[in-house]
N, C-alpha and C. Protein backbone atom coordinates (compact mmCIF):
# COMPACT_ATOMS: atom_id res chain seq x y z
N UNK A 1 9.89 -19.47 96.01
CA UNK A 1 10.54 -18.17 95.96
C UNK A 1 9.68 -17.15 95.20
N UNK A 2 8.62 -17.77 94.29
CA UNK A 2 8.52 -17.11 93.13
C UNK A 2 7.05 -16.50 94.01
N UNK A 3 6.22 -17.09 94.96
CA UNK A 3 5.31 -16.99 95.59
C UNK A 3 5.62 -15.74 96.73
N UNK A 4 6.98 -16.06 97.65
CA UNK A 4 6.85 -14.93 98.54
C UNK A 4 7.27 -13.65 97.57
N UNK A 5 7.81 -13.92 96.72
CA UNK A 5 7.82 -12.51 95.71
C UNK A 5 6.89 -11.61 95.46
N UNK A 6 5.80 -12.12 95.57
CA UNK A 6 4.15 -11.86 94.74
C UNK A 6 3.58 -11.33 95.77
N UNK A 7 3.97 -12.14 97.23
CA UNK A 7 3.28 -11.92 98.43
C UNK A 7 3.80 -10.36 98.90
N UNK A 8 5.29 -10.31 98.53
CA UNK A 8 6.01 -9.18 98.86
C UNK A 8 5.14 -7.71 98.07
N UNK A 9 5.53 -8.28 97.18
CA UNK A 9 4.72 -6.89 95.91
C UNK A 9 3.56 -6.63 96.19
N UNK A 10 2.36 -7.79 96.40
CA UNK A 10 1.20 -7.27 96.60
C UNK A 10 1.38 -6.87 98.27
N UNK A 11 1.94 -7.29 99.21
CA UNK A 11 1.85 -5.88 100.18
C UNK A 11 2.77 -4.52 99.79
N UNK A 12 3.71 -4.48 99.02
CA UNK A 12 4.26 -3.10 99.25
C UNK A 12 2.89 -2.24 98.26
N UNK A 13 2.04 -2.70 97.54
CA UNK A 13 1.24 -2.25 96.67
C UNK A 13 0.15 -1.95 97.53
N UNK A 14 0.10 -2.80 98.33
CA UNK A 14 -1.24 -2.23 99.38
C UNK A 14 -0.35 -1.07 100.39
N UNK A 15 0.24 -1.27 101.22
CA UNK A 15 0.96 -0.37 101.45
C UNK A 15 1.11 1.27 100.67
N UNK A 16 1.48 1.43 99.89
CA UNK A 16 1.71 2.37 98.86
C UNK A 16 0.02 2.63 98.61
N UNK A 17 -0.48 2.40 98.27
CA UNK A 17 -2.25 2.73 98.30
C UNK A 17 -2.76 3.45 99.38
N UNK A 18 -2.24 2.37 100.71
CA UNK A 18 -2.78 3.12 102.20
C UNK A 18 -2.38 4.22 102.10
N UNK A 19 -1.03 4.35 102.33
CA UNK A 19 -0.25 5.67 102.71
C UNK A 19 0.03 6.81 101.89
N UNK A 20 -0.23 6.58 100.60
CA UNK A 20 0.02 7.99 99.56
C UNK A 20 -1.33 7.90 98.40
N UNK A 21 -2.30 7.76 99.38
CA UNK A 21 -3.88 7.41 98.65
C UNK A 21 -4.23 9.29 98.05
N UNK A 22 -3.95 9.83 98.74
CA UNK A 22 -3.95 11.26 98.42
C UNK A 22 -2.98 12.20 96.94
N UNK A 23 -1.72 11.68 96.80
CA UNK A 23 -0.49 11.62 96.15
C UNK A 23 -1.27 10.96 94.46
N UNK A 24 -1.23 9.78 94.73
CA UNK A 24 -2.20 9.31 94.15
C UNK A 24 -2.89 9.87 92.99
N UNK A 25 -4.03 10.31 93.71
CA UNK A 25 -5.24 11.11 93.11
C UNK A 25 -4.82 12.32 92.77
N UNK A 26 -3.79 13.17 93.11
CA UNK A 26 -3.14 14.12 92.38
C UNK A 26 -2.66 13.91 91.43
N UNK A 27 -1.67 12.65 91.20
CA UNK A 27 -1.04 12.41 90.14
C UNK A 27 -2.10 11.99 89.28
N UNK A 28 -3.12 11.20 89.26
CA UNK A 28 -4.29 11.26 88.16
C UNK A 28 -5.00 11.98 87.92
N UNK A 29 -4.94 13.33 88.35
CA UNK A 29 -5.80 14.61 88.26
C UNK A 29 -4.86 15.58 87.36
N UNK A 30 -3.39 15.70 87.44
CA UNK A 30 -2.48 16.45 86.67
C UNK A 30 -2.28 15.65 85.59
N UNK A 31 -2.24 14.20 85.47
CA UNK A 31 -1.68 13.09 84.08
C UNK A 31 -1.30 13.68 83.18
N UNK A 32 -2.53 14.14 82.23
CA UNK A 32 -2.47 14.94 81.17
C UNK A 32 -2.62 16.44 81.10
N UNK A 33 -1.77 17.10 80.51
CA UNK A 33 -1.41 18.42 80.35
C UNK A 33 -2.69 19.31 79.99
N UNK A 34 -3.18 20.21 80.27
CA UNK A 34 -4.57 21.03 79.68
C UNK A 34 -4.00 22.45 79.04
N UNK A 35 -2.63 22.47 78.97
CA UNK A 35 -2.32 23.61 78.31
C UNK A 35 -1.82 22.69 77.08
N UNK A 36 -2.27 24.52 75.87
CA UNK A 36 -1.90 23.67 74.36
C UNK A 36 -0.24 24.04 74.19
N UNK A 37 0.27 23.99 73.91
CA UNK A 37 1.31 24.76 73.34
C UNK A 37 1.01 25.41 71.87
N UNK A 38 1.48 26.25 70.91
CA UNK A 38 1.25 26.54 70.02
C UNK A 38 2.31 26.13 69.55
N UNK A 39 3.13 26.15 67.75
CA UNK A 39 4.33 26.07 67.00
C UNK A 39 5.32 26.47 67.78
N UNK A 40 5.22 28.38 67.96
CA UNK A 40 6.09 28.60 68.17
C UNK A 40 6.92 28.71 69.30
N UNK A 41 5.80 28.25 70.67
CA UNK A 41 6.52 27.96 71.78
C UNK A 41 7.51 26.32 72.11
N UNK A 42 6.91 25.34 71.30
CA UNK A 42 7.48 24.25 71.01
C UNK A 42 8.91 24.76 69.98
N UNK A 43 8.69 25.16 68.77
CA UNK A 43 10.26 26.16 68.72
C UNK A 43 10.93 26.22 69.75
N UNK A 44 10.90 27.67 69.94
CA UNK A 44 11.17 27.89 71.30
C UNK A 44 11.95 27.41 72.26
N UNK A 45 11.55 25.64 72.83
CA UNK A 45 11.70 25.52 73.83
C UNK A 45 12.54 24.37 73.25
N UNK A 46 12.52 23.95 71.75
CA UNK A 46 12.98 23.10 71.57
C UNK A 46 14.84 23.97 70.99
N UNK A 47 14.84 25.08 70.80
CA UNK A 47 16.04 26.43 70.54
C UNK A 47 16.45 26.18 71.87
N UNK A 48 15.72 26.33 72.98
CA UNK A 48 16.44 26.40 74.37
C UNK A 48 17.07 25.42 74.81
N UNK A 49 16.51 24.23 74.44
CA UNK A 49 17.21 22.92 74.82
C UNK A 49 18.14 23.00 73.92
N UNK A 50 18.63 22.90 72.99
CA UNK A 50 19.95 22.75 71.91
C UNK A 50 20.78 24.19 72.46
N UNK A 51 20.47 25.32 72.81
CA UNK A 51 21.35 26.72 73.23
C UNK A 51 21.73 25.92 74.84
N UNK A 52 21.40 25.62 75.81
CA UNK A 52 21.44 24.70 77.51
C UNK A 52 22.45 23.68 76.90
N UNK A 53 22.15 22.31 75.47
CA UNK A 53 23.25 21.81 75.52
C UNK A 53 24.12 22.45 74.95
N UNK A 54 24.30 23.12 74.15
CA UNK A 54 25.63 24.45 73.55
C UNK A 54 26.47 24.84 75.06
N UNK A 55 25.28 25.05 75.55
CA UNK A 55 26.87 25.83 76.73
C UNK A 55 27.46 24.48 77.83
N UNK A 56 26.71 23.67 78.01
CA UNK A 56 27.30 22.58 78.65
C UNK A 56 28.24 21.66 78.05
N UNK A 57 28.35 21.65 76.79
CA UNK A 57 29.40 20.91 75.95
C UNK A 57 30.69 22.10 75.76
N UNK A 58 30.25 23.28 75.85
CA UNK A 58 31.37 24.48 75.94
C UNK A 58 31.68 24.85 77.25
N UNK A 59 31.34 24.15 78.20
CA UNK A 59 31.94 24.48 79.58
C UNK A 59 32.40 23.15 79.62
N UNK A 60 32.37 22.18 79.55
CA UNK A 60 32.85 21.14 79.53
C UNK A 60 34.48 20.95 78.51
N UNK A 61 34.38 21.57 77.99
CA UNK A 61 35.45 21.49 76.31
C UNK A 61 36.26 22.78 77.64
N UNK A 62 35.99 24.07 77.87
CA UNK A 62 36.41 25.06 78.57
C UNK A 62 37.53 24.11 79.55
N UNK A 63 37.00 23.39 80.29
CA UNK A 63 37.47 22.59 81.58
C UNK A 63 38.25 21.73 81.22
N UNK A 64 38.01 21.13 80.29
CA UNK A 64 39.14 20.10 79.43
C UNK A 64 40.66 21.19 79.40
N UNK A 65 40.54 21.54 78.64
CA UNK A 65 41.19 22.75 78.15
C UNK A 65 41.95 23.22 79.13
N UNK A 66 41.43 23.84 80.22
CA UNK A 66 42.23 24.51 81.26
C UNK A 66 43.39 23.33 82.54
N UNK A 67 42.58 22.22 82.34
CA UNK A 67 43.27 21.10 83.26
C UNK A 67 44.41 20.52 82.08
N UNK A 68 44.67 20.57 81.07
CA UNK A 68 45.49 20.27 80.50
C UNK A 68 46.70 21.36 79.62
């Protein structure tokens, strides 16, 4: 069992090579990021994520609220 398993994986792996050989090489060409961020855009973005969950826990609490 443990053999056609292996046999299975290494074709869907060849498979997946043939057919998205292009996909691929994009995704190892973007990997790593070449923009820096500075402080205050990491701020920023880290304010935006906590203000995005603020209103989804207050539309959620909103909806509670109104069905009951």
């Amino acid at each position: 069992m443990v053999k056609n398993t292996n046999i299975i994986k290494k074709q869907l792996k060849d498979f997946y090579e043939q057919h998205f050989e292009r996909i691929i090489e994009i995704n190892e060409k973007y990997s790593k990021p070449r923009i820096e961020m500075s402080p205050a855009v990491k701020l920023s973005l880290v304010a935006l994520r906590f203000y995005l969950l603020f209103l989804v826990v207050l539309l959620v609490y909103k909806f509670t609220t109104l069905i009951h």
